[in-house]
Protein backbone atom coordinates (compact mmCIF):
# COMPACT_ATOMS: atom_id res chain seq x y z
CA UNK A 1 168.04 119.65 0.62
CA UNK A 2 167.00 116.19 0.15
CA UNK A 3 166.15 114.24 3.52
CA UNK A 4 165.16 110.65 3.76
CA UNK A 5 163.51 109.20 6.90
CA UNK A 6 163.84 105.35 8.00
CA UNK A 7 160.55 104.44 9.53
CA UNK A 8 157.17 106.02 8.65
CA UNK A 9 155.68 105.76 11.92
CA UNK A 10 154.03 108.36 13.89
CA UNK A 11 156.92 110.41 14.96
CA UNK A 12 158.64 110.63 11.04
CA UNK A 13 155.07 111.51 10.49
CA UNK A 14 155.26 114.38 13.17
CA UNK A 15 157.98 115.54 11.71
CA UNK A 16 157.07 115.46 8.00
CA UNK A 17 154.05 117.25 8.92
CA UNK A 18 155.61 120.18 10.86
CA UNK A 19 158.66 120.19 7.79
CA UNK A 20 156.09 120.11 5.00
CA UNK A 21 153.77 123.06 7.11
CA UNK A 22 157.30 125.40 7.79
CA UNK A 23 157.89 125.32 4.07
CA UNK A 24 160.40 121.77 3.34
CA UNK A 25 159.92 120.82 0.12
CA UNK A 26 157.65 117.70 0.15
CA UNK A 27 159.08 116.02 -3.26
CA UNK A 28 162.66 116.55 -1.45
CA UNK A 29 161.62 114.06 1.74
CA UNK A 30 162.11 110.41 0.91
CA UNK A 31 160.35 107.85 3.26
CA UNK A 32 161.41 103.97 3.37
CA UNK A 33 158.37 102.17 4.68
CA UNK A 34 157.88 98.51 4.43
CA UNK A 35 154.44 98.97 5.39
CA UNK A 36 152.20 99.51 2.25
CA UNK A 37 149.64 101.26 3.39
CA UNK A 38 151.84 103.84 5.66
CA UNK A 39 153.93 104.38 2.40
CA UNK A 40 150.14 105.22 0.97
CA UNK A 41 149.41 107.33 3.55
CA UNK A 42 151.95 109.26 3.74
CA UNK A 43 152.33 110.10 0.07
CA UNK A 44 148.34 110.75 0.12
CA UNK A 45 148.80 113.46 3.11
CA UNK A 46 152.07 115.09 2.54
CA UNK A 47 153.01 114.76 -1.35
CA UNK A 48 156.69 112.84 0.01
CA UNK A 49 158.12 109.75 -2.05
CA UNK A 50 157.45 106.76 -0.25
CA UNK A 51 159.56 103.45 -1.05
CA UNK A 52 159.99 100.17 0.21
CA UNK A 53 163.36 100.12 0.05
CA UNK A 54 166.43 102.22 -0.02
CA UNK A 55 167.34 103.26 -3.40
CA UNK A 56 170.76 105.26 -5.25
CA UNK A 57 168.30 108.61 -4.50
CA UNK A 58 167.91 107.95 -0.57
CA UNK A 59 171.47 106.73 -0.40
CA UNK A 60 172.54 110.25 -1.37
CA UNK A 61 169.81 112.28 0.53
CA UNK A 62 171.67 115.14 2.22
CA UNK A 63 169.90 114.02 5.48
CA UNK A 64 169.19 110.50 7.00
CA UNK A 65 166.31 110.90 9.89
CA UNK A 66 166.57 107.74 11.46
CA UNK A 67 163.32 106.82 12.95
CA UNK A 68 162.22 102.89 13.15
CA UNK A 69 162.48 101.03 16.63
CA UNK A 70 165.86 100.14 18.08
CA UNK A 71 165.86 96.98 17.97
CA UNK A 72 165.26 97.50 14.13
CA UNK A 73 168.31 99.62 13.54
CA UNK A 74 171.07 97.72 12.62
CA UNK A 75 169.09 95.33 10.37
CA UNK A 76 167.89 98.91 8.76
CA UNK A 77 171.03 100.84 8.46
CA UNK A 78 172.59 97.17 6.92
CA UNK A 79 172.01 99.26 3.33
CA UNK A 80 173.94 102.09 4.08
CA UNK A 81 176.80 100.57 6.10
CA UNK A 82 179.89 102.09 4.39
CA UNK A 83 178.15 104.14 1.73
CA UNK A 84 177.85 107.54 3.32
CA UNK A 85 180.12 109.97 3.08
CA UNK A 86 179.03 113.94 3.99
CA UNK A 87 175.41 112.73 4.59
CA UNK A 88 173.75 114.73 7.94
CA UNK A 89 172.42 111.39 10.11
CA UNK A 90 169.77 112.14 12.39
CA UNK A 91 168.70 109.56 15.35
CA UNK A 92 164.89 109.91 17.07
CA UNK A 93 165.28 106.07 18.07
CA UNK A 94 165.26 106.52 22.27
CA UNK A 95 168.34 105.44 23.72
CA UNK A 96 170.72 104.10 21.15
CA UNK A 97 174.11 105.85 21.08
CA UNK A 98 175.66 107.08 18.41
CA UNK A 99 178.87 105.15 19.09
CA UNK A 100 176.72 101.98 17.86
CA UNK A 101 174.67 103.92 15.06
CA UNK A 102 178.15 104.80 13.89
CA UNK A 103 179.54 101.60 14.40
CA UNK A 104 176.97 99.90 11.91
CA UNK A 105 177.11 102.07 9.79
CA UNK A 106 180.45 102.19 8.94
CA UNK A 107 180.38 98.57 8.24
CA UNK A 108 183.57 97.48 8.03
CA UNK A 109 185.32 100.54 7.88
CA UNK A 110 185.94 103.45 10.15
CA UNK A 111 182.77 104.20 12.37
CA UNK A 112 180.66 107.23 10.70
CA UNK A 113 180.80 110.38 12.50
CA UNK A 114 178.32 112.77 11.15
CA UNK A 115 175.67 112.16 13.52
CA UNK A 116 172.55 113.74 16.07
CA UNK A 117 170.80 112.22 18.17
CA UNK A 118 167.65 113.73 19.82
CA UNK A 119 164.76 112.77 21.79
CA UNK A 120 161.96 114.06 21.39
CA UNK A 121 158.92 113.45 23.22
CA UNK A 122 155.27 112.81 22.61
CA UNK A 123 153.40 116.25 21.91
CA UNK A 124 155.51 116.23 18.61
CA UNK A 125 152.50 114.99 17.33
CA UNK A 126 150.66 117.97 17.89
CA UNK A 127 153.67 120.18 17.20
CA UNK A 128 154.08 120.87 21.24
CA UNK A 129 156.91 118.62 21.92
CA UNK A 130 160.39 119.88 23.40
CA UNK A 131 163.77 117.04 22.05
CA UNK A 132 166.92 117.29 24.13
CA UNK A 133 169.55 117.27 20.98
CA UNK A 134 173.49 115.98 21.00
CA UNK A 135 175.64 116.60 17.62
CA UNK A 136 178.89 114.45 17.82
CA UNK A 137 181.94 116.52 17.73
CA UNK A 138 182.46 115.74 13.36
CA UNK A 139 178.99 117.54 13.29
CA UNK A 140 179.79 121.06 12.69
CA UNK A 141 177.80 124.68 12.82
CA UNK A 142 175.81 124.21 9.32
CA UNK A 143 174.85 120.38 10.55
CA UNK A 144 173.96 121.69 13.72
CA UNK A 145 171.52 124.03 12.03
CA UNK A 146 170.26 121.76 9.87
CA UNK A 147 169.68 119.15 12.43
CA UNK A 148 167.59 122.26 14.84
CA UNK A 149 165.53 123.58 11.63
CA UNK A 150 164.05 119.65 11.35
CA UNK A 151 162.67 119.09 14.81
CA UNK A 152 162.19 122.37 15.51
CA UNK A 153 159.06 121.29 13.58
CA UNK A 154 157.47 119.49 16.05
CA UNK A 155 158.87 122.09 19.32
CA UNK A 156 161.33 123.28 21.50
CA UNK A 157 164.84 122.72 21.52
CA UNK A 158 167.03 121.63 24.24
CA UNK A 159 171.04 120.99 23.34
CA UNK A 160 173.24 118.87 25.65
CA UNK A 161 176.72 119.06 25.93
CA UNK A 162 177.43 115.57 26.79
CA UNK A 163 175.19 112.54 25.30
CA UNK A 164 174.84 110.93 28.22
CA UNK A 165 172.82 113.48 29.41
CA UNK A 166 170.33 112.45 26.69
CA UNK A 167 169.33 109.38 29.00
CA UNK A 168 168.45 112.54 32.00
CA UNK A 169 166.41 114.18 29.18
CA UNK A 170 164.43 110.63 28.77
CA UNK A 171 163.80 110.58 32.30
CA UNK A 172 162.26 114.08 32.20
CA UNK A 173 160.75 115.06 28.78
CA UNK A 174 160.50 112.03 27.45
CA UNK A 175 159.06 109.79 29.98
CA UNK A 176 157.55 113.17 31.17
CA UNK A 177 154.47 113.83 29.54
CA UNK A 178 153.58 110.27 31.64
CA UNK A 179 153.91 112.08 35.09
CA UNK A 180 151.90 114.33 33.57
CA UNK A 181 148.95 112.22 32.21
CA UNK A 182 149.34 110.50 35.60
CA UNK A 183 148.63 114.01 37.83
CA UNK A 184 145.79 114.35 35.15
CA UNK A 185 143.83 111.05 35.91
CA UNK A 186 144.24 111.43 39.63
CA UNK A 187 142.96 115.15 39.28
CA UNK A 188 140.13 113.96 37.45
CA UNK A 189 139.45 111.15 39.87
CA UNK A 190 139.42 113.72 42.47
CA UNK A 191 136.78 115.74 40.73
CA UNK A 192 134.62 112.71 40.29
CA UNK A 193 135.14 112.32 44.08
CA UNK A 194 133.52 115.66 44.99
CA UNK A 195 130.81 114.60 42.53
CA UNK A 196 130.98 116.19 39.23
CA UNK A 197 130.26 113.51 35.94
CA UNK A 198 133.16 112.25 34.22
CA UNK A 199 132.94 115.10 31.23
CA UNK A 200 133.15 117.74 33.95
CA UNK A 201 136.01 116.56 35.76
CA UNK A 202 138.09 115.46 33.05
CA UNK A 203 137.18 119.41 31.82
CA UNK A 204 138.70 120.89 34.93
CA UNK A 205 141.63 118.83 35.33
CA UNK A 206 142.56 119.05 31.46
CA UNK A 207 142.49 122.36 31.67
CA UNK A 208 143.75 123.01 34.83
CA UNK A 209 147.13 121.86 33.91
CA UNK A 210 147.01 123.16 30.70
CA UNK A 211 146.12 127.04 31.99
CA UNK A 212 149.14 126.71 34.83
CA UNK A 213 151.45 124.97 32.52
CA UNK A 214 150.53 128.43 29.51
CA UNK A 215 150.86 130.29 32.76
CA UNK A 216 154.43 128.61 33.50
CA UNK A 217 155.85 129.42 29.95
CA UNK A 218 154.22 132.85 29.75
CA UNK A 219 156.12 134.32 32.93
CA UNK A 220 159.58 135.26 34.26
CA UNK A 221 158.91 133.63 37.59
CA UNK A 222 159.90 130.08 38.11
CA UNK A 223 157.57 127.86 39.60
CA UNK A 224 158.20 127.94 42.81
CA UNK A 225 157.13 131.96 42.96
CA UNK A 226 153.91 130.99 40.97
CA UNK A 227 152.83 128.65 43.50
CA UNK A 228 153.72 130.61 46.64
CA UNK A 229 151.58 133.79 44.69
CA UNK A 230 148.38 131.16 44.57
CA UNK A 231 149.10 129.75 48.19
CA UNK A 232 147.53 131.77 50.89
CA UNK A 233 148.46 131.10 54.25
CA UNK A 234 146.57 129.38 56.28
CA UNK A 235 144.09 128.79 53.00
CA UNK A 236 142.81 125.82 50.94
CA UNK A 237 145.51 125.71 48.70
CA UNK A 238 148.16 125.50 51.32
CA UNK A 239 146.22 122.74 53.07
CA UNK A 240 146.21 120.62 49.89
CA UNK A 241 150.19 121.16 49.35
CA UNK A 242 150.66 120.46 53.27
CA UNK A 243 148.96 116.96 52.37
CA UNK A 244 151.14 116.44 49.21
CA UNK A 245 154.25 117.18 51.13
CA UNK A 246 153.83 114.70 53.35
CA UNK A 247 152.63 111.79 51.23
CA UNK A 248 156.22 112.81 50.41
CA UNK A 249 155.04 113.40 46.09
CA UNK A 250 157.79 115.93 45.85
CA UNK A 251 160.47 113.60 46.70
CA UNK A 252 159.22 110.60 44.97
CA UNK A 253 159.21 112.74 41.63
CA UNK A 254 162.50 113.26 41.73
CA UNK A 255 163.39 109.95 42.59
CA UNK A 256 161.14 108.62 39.41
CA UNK A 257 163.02 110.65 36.68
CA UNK A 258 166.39 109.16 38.05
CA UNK A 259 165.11 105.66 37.95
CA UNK A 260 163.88 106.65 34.47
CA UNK A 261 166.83 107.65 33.23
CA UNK A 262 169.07 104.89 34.78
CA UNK A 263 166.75 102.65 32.97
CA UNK A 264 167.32 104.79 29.54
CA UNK A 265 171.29 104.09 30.23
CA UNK A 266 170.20 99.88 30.56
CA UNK A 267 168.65 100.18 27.75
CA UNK A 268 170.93 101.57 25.63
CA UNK A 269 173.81 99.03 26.45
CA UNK A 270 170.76 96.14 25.42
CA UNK A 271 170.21 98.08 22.45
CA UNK A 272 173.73 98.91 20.95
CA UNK A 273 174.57 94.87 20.79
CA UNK A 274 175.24 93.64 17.48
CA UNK A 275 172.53 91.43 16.40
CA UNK A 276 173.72 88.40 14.19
């Protein structure tokens, strides 16, 4: 199977890395990279044929990963607008729909149908990511496969039923791992608070979350049991959420990964216009 990515950057590197590691051939992944030394890179890590530009051999690549910016896209799909035919196309660009991927790359024929689009999130580039997946309906059981064997190499797999759903996945796993850096920082301020040096607190809270999170995945309970099973009444721990609940954190959570995903819907109406 012959796959060629669009964009070199640090998620098709992700990915090429977790392919190449799970046993993808490396001479059968095809990278178009403007950038000289990413194409260098890239061929110097992984073994994969980096180009400038497209060529007859990525033109007929089985897959087509689409990973540059989108704002980029329809200037880079302009080479393959009309030319595919039963190629698998694969979009990691946040919040473009496939009714405009399709649309450009049909070019000025019928829209192309065979497409994914996923979003995956930023520990794919440590292989701990999770991507909320959506094949359109032309995409069928093999494609599917194919599309769930290529970033399952970078994580979990989430499929959606309905691609607008892809902008509530933004607003939780992809913006997600924000929140998350966020409740890190203010841990670790915390610690330096009570007085520990910065190595020591950054230590605690690092691997606080990253304990309760192995905790999380390695249980049947869902979180709320976990927490009520560390949360003694009348105890320290039940003080601490008391305070929480009341700054009103819960709530305001919730409120962010809506905002975040309305915001992932406004940007993919900016991002679908035609550029002339």
């Amino acid at each position: 199977m012959d796959i060629a990515f669009i964009g070199g950057g640090n998620m098709a590197t992700a990915l090429i890395g977790g392919m190449v590691e799970r046993g993808f051939a490396a001479d059968a992944i095809h990278v178009i990279e403007p950038d000289a030394a990413a194409r260098e890179r890239l061929q110097a890590r992984f073994g994969v044929r980096a180009l400038a530009v497209p060529d007859d051999g990525t033109r007929r690549a089985d897959v087509l990963a689409l990973a540059v910016k989108p704002q980029q896209m329809q200037t880079a799909l302009t080479p393959f607008a009309g030319a595919l035919r039963r190629t698998l196309v694969i979009s990691i660009a946040a919040g473009l729909r496939l009714a405009d991927i399709g649309r450009w790359l049909g070019g000025a024929g019928a829209p192309y149908t065979r497409l994914v689009r996923c979003m995956p999130n930023t520990p794919a580039l440590i292989g701990a990511g999770v991507t909320g997946m959506y094949a359109a309906p032309a995409v069928d059981a093999v494609g599917r496969e194919t599309a769930e064997r290529i970033l399952a190499a970078v994580g979990g797999i989430v499929w959606v039923d309905d691609e607008a759903r892809l902008d509530a996945v933004t607003g939780i796993s992809g913006s997600g791992p924000a929140y998350v850096f966020h409740f890190i920082e203010a841990l670790e301020a915390a610690g330096r608070a009570q007085g520990f040096d910065a190595a020591d607190a950054r230590r605690l809270a690092v691997d606080t979350v990253l304990g309760a999170a192995r905790l999380a995945s390695a249980s049947d309970d869902p979180p709320a049991v976990l927490r009520e099973k560390v949360t003694s009444k009348g105890g320290t721990t039940a003080a601490a959420l008391a305070r929480l609940a009341a700054a009103g954190w819960y709530d305001a959570l919730v409120d962010a990964v809506a905002v975040a995903s309305a915001r992932s819907r406004e940007l993919g109406e900016q991002f679908g216009q035609d550029r002339t």
